[in-house]
ModelCIF file with pLDDT and N, C-alpha, C, O atoms, coordinates in Angstrom:
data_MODEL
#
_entry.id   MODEL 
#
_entity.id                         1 
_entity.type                       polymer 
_entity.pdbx_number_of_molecules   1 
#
_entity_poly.entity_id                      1 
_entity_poly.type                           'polypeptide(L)' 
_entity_poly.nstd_linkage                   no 
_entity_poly.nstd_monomer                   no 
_entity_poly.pdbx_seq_one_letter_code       
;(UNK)(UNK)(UNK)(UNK)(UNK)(UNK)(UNK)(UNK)(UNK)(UNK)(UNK)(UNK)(UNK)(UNK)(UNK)(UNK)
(UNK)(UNK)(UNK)(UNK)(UNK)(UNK)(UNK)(UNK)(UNK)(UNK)(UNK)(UNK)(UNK)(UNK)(UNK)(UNK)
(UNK)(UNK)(UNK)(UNK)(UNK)(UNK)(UNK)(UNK)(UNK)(UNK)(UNK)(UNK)(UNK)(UNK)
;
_entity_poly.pdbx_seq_one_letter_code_can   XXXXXXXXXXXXXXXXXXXXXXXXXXXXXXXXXXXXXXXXXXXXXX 
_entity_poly.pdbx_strand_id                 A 
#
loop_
_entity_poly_seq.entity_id 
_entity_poly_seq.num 
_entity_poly_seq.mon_id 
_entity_poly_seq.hetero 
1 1  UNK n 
1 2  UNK n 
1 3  UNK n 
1 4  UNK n 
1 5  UNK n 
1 6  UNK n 
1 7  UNK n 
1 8  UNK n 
1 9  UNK n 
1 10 UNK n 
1 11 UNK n 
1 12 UNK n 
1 13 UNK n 
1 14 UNK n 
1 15 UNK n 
1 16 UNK n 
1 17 UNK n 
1 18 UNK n 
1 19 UNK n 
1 20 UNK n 
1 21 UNK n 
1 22 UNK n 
1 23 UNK n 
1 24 UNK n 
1 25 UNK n 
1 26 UNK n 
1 27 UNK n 
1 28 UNK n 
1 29 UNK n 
1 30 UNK n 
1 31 UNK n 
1 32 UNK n 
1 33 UNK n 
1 34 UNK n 
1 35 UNK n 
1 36 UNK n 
1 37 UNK n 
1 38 UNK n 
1 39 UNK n 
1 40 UNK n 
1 41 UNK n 
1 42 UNK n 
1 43 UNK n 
1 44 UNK n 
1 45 UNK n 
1 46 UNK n 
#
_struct_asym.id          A 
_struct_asym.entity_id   1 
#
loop_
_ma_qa_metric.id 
_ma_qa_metric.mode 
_ma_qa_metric.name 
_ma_qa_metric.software_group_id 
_ma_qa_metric.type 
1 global pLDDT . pLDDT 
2 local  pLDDT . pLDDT 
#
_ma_qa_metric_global.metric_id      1 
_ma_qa_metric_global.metric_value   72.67 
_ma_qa_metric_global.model_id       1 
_ma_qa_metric_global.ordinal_id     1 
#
loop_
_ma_qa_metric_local.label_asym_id 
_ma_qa_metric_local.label_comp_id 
_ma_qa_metric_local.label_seq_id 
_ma_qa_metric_local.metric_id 
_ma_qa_metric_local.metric_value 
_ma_qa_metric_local.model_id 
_ma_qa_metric_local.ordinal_id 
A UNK 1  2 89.00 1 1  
A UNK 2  2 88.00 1 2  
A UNK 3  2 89.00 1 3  
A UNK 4  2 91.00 1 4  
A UNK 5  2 89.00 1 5  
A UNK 6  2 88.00 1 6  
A UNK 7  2 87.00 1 7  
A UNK 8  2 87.00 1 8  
A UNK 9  2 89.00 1 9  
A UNK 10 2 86.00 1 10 
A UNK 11 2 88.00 1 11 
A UNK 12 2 88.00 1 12 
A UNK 13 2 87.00 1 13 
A UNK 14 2 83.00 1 14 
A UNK 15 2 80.00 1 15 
A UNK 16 2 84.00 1 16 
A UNK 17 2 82.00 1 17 
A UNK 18 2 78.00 1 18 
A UNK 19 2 71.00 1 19 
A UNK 20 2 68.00 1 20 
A UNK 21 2 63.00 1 21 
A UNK 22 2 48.00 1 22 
A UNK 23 2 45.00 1 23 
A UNK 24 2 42.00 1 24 
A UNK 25 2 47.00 1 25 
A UNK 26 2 47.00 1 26 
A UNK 27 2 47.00 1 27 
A UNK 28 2 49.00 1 28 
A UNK 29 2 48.00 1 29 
A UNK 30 2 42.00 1 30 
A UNK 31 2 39.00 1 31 
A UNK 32 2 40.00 1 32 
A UNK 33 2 45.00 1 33 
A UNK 34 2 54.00 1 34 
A UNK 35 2 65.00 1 35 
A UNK 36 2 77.00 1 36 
A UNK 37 2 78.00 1 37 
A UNK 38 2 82.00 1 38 
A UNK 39 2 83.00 1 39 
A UNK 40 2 84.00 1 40 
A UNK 41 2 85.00 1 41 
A UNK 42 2 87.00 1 42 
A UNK 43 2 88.00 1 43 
A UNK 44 2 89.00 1 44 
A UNK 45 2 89.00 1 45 
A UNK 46 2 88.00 1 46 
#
loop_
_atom_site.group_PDB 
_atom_site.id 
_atom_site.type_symbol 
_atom_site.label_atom_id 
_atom_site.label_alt_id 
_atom_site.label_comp_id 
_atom_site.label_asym_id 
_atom_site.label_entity_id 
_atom_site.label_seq_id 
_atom_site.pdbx_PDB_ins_code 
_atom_site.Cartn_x 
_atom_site.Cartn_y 
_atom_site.Cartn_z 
_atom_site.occupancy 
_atom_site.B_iso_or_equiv 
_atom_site.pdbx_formal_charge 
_atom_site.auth_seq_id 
_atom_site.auth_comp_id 
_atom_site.auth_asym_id 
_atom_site.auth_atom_id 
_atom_site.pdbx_PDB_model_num 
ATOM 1   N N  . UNK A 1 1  ? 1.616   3.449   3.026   1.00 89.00 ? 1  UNK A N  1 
ATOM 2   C CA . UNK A 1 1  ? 1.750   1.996   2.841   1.00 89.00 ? 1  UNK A CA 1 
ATOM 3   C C  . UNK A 1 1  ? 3.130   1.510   3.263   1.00 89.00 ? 1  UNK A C  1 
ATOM 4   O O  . UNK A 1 1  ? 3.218   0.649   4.138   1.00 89.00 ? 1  UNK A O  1 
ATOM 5   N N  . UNK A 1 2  ? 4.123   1.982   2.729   1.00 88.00 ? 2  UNK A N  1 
ATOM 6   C CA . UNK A 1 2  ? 5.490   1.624   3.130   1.00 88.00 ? 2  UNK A CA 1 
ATOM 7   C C  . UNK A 1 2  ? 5.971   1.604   4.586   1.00 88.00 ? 2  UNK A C  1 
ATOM 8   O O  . UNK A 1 2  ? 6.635   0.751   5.174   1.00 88.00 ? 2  UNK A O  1 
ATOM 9   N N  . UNK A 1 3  ? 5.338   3.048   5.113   1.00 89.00 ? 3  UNK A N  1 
ATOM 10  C CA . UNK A 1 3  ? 5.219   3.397   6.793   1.00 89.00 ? 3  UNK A CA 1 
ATOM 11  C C  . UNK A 1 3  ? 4.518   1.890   8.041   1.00 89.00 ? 3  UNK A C  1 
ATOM 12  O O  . UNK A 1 3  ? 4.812   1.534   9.182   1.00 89.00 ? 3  UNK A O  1 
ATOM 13  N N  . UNK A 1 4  ? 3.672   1.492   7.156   1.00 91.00 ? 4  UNK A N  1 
ATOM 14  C CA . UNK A 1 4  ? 2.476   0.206   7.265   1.00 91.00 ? 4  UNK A CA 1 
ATOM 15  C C  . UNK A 1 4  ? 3.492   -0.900  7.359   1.00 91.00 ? 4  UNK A C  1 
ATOM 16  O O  . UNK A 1 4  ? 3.732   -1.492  8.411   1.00 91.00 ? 4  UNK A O  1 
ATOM 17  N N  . UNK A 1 5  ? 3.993   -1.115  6.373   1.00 89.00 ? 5  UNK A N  1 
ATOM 18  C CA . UNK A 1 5  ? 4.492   -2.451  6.019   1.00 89.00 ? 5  UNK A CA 1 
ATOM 19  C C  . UNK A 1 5  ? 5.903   -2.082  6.517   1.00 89.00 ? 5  UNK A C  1 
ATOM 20  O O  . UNK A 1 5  ? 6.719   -2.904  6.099   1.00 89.00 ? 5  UNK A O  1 
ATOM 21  N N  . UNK A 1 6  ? 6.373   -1.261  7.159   1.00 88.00 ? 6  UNK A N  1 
ATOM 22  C CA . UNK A 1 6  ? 7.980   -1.111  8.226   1.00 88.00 ? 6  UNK A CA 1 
ATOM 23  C C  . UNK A 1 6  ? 7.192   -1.319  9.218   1.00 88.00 ? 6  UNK A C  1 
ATOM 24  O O  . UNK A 1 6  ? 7.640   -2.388  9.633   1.00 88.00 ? 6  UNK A O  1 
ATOM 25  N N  . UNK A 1 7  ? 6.161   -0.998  10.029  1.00 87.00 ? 7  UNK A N  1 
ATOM 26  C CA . UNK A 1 7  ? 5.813   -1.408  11.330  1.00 87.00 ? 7  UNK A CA 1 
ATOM 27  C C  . UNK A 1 7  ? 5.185   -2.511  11.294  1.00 87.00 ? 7  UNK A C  1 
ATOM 28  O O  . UNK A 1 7  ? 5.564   -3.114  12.297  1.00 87.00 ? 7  UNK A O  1 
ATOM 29  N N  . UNK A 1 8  ? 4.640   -2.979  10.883  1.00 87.00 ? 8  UNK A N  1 
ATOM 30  C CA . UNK A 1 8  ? 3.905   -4.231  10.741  1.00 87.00 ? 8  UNK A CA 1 
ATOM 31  C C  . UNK A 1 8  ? 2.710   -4.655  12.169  1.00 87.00 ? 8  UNK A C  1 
ATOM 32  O O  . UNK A 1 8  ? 2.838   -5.435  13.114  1.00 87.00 ? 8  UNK A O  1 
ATOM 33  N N  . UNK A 1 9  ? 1.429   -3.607  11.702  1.00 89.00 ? 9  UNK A N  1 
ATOM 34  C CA . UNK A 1 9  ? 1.089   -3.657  12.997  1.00 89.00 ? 9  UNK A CA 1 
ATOM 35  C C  . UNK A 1 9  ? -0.321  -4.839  12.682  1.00 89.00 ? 9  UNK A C  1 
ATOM 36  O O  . UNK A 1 9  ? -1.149  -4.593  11.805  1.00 89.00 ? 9  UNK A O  1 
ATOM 37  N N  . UNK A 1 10 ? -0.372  -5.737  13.300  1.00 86.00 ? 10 UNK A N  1 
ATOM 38  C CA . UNK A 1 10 ? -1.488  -7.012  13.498  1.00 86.00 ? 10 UNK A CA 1 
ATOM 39  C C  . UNK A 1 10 ? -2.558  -6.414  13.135  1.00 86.00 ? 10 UNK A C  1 
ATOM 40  O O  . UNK A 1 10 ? -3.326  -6.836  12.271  1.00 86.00 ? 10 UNK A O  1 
ATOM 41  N N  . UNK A 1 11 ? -2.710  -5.194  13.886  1.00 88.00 ? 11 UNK A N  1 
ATOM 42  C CA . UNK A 1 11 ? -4.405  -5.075  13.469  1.00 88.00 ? 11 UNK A CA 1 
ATOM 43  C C  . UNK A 1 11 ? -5.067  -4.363  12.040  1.00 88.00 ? 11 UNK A C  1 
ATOM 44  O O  . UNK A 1 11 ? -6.208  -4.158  11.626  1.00 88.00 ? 11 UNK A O  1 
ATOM 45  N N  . UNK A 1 12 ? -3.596  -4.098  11.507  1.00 88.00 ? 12 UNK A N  1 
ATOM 46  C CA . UNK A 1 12 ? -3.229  -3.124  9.746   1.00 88.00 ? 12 UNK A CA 1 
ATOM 47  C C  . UNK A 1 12 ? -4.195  -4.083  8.552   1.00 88.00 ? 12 UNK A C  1 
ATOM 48  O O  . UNK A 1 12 ? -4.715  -3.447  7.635   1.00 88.00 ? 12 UNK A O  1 
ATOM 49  N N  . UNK A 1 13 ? -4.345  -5.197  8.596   1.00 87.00 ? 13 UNK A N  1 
ATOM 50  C CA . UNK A 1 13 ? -4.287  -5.891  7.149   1.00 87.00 ? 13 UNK A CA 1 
ATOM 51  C C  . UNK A 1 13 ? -5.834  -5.651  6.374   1.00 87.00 ? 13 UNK A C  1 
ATOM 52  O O  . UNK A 1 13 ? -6.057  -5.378  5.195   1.00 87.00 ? 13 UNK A O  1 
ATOM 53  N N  . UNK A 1 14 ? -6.737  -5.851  7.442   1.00 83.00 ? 14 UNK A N  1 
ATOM 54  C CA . UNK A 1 14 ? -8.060  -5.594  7.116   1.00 83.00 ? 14 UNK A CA 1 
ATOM 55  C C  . UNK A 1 14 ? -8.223  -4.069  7.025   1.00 83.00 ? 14 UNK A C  1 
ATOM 56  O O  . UNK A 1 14 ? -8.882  -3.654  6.071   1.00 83.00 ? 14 UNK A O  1 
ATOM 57  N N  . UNK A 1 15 ? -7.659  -3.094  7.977   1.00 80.00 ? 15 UNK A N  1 
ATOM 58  C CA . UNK A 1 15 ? -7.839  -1.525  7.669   1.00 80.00 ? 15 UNK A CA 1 
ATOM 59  C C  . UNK A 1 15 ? -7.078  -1.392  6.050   1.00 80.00 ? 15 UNK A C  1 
ATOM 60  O O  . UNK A 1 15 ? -8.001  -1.015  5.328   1.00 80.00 ? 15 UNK A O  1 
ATOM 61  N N  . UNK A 1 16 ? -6.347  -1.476  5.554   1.00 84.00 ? 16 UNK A N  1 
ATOM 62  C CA . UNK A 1 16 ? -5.482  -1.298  4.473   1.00 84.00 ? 16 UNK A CA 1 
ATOM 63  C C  . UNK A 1 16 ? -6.154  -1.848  3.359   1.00 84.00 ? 16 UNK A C  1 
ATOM 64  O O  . UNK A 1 16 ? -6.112  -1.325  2.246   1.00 84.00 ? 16 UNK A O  1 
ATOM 65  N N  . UNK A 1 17 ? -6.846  -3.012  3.651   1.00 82.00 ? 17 UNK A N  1 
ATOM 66  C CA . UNK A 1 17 ? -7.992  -3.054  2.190   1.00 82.00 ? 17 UNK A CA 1 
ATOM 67  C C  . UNK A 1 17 ? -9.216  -2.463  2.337   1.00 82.00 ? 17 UNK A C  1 
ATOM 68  O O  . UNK A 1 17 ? -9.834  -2.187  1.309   1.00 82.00 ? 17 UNK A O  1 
ATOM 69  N N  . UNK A 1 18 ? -9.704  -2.205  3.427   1.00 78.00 ? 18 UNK A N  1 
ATOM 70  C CA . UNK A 1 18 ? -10.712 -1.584  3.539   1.00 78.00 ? 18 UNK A CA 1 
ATOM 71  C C  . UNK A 1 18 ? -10.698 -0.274  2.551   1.00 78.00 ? 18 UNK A C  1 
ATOM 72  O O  . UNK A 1 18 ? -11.478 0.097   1.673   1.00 78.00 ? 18 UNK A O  1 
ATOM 73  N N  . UNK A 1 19 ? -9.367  0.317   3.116   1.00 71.00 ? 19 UNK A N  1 
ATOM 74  C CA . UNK A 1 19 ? -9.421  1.934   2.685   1.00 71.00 ? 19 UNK A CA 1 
ATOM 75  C C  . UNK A 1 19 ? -8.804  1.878   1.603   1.00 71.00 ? 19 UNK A C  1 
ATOM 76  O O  . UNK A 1 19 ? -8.690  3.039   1.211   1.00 71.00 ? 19 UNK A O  1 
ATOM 77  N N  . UNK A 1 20 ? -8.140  0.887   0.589   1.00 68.00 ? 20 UNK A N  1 
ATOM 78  C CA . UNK A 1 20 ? -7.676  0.748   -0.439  1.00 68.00 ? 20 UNK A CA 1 
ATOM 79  C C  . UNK A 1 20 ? -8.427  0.484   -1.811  1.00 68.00 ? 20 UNK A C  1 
ATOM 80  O O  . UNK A 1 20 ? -8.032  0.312   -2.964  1.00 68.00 ? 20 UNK A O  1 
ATOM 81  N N  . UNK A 1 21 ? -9.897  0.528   -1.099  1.00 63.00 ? 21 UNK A N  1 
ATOM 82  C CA . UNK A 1 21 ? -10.738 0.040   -2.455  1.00 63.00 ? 21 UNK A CA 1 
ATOM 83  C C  . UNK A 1 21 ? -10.702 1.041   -3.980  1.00 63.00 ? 21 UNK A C  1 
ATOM 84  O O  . UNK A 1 21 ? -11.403 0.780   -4.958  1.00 63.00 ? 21 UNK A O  1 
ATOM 85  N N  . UNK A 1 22 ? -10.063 1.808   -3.928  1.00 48.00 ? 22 UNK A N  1 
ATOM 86  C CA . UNK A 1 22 ? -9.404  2.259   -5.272  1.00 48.00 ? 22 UNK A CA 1 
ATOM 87  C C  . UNK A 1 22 ? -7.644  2.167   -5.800  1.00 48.00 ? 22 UNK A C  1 
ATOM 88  O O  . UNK A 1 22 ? -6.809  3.008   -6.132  1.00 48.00 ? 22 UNK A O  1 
ATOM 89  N N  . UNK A 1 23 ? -7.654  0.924   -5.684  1.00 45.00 ? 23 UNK A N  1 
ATOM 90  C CA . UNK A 1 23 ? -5.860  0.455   -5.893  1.00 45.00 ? 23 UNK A CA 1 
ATOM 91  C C  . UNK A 1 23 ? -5.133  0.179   -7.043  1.00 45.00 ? 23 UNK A C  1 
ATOM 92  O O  . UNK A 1 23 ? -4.106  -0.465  -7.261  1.00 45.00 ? 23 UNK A O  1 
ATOM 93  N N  . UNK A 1 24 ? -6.000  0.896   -7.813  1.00 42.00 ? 24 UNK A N  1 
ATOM 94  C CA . UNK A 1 24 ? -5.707  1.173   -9.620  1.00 42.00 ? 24 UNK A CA 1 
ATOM 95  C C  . UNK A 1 24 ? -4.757  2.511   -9.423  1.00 42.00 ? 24 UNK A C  1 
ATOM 96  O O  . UNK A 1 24 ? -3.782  2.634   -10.164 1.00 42.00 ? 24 UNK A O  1 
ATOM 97  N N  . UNK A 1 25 ? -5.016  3.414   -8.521  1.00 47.00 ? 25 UNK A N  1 
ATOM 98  C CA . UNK A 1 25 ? -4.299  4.468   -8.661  1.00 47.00 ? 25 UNK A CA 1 
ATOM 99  C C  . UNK A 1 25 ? -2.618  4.312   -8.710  1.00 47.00 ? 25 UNK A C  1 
ATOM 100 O O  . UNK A 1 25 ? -1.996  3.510   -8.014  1.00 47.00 ? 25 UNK A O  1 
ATOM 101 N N  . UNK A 1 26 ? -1.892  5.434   -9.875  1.00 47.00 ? 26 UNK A N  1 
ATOM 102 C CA . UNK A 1 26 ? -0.803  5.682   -9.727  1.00 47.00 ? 26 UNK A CA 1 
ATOM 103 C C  . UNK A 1 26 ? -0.796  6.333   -9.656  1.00 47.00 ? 26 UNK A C  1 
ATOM 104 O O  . UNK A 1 26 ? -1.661  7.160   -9.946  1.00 47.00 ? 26 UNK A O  1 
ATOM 105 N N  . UNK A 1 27 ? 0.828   6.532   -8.927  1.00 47.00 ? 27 UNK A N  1 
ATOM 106 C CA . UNK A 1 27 ? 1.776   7.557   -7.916  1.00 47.00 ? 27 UNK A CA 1 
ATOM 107 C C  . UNK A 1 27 ? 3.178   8.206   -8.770  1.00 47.00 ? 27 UNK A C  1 
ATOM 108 O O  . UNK A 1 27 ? 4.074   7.539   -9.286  1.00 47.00 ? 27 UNK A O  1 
ATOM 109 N N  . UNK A 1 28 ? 3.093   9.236   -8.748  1.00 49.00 ? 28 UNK A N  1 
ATOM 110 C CA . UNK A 1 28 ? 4.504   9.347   -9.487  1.00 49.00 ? 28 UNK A CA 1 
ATOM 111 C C  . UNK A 1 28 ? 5.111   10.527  -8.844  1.00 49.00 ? 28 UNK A C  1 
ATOM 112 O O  . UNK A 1 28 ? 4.692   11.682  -8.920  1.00 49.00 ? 28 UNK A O  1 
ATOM 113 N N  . UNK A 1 29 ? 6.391   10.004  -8.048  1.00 48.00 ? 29 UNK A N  1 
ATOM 114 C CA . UNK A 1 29 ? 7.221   10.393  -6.757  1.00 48.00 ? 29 UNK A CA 1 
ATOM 115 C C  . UNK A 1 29 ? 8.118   10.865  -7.793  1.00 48.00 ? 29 UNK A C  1 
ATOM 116 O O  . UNK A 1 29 ? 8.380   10.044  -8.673  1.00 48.00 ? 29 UNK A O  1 
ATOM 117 N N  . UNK A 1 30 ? 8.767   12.279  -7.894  1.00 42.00 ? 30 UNK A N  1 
ATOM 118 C CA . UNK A 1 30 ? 10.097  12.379  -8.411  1.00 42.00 ? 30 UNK A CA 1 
ATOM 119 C C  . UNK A 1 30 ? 10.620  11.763  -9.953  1.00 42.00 ? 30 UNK A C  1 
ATOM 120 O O  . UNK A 1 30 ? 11.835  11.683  -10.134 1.00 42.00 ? 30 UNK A O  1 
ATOM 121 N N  . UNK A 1 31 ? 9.794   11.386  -10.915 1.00 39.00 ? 31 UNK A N  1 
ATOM 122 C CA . UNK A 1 31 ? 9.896   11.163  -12.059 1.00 39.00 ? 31 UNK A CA 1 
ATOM 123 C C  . UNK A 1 31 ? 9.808   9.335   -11.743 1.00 39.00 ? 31 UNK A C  1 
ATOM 124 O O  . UNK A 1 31 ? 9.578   8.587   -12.693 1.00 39.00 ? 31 UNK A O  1 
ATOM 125 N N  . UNK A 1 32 ? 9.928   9.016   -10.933 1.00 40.00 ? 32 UNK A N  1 
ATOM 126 C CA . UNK A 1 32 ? 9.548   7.294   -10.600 1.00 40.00 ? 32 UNK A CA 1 
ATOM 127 C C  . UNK A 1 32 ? 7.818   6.957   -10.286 1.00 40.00 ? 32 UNK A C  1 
ATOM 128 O O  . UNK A 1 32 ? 7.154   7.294   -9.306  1.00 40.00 ? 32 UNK A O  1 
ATOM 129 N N  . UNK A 1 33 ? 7.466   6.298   -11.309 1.00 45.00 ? 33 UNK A N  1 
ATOM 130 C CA . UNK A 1 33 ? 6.118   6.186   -11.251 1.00 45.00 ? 33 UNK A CA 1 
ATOM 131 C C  . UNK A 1 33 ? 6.134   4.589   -10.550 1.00 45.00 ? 33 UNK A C  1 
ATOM 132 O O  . UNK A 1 33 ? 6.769   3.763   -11.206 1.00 45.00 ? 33 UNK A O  1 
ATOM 133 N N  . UNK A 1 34 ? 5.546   4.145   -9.396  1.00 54.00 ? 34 UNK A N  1 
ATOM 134 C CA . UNK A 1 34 ? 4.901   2.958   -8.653  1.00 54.00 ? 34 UNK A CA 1 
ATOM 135 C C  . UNK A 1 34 ? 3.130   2.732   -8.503  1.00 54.00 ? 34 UNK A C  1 
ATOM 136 O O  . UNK A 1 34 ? 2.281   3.415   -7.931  1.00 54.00 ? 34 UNK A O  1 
ATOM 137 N N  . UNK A 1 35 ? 3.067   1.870   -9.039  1.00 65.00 ? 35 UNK A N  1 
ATOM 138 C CA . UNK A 1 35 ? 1.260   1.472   -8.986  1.00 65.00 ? 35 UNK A CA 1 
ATOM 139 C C  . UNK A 1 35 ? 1.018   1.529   -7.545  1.00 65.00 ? 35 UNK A C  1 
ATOM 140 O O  . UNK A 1 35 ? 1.405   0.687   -6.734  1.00 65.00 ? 35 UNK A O  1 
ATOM 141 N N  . UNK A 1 36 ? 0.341   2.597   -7.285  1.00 77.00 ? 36 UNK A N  1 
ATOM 142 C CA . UNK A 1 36 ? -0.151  1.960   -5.879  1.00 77.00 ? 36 UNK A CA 1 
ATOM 143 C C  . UNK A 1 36 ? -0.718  0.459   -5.636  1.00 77.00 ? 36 UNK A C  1 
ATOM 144 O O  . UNK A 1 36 ? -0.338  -0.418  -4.860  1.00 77.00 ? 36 UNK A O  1 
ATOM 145 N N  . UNK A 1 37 ? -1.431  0.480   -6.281  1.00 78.00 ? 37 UNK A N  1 
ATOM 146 C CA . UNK A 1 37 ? -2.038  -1.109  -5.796  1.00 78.00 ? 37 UNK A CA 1 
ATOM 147 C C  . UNK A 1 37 ? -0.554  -1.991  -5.705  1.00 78.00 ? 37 UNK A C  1 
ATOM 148 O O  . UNK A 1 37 ? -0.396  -2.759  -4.757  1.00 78.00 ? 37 UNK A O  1 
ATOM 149 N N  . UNK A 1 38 ? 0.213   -1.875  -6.453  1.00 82.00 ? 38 UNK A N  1 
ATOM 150 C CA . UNK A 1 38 ? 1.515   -2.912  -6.450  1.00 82.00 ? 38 UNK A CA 1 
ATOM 151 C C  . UNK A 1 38 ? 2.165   -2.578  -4.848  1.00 82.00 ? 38 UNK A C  1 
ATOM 152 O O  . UNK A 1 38 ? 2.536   -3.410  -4.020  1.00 82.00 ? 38 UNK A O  1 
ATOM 153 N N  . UNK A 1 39 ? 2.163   -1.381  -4.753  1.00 83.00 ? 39 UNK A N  1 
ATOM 154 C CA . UNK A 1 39 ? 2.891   -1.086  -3.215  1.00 83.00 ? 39 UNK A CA 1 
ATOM 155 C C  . UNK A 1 39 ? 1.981   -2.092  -2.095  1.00 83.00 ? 39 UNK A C  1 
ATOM 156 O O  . UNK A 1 39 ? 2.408   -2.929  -1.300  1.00 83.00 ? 39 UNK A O  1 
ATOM 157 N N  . UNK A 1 40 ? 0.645   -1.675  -2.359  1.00 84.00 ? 40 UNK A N  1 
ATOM 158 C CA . UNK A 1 40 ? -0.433  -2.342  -1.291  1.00 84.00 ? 40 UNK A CA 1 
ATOM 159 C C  . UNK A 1 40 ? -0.393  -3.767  -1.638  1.00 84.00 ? 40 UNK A C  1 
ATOM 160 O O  . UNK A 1 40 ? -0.488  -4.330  -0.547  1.00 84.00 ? 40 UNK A O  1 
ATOM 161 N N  . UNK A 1 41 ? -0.312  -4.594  -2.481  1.00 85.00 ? 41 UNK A N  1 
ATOM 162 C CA . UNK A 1 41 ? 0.358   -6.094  -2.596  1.00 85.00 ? 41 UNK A CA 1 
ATOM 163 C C  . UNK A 1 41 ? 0.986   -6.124  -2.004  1.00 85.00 ? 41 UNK A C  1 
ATOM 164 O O  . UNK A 1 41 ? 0.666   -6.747  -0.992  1.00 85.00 ? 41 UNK A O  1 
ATOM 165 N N  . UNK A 1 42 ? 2.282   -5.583  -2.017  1.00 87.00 ? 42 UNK A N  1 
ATOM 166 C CA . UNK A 1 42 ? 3.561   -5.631  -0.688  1.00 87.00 ? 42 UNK A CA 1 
ATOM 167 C C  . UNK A 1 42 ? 3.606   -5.474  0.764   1.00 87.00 ? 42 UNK A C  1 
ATOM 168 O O  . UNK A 1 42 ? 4.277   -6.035  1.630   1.00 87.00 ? 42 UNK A O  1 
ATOM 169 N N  . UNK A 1 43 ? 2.669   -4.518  0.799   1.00 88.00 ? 43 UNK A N  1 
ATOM 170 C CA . UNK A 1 43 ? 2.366   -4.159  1.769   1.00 88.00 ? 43 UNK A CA 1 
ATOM 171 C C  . UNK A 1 43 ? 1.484   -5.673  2.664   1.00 88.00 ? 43 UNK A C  1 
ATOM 172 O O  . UNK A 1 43 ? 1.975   -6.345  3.571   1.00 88.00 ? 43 UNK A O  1 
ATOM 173 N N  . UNK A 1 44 ? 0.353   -5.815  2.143   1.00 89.00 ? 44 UNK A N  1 
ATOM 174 C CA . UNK A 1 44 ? -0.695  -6.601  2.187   1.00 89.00 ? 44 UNK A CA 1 
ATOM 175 C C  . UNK A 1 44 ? 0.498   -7.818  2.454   1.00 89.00 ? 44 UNK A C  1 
ATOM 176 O O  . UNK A 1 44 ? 0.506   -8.382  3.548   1.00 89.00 ? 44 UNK A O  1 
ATOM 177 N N  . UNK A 1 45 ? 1.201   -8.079  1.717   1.00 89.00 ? 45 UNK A N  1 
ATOM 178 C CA . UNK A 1 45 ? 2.187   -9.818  2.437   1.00 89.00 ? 45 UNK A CA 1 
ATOM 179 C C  . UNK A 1 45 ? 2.988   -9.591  3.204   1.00 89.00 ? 45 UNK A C  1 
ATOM 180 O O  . UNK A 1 45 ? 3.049   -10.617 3.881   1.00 89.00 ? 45 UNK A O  1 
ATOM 181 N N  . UNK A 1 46 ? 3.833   -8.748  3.655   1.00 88.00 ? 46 UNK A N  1 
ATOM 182 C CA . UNK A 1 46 ? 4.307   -7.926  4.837   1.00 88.00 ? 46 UNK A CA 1 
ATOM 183 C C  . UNK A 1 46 ? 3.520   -8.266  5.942   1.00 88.00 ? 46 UNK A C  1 
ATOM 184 O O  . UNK A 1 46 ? 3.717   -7.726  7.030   1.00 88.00 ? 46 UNK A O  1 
#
């Protein structure tokens, strides 16, 4: 997602919800927990 939303590619917005239809999931990187779905919001207005 982050990779997504640094390139910002036109044809991304509809693939990224498509394949996001489980965006309840959390992520926990290194003792820092981020909602995925919150990343894909960001992503998604990017």
């Amino acid at each position: 997602l982050r990779a997504i939303e640094r390139a910002k590619p036109a044809c991304a917005k509809e693939r990224v919800r498509a394949l996001l239809g489980n965006g309840a999931m959390v992520a926990d990187v290194d003792r820092a927990t981020a909602r995925v779905s919150e990343v894909a919001d960001e992503a998604l207005r990017a």
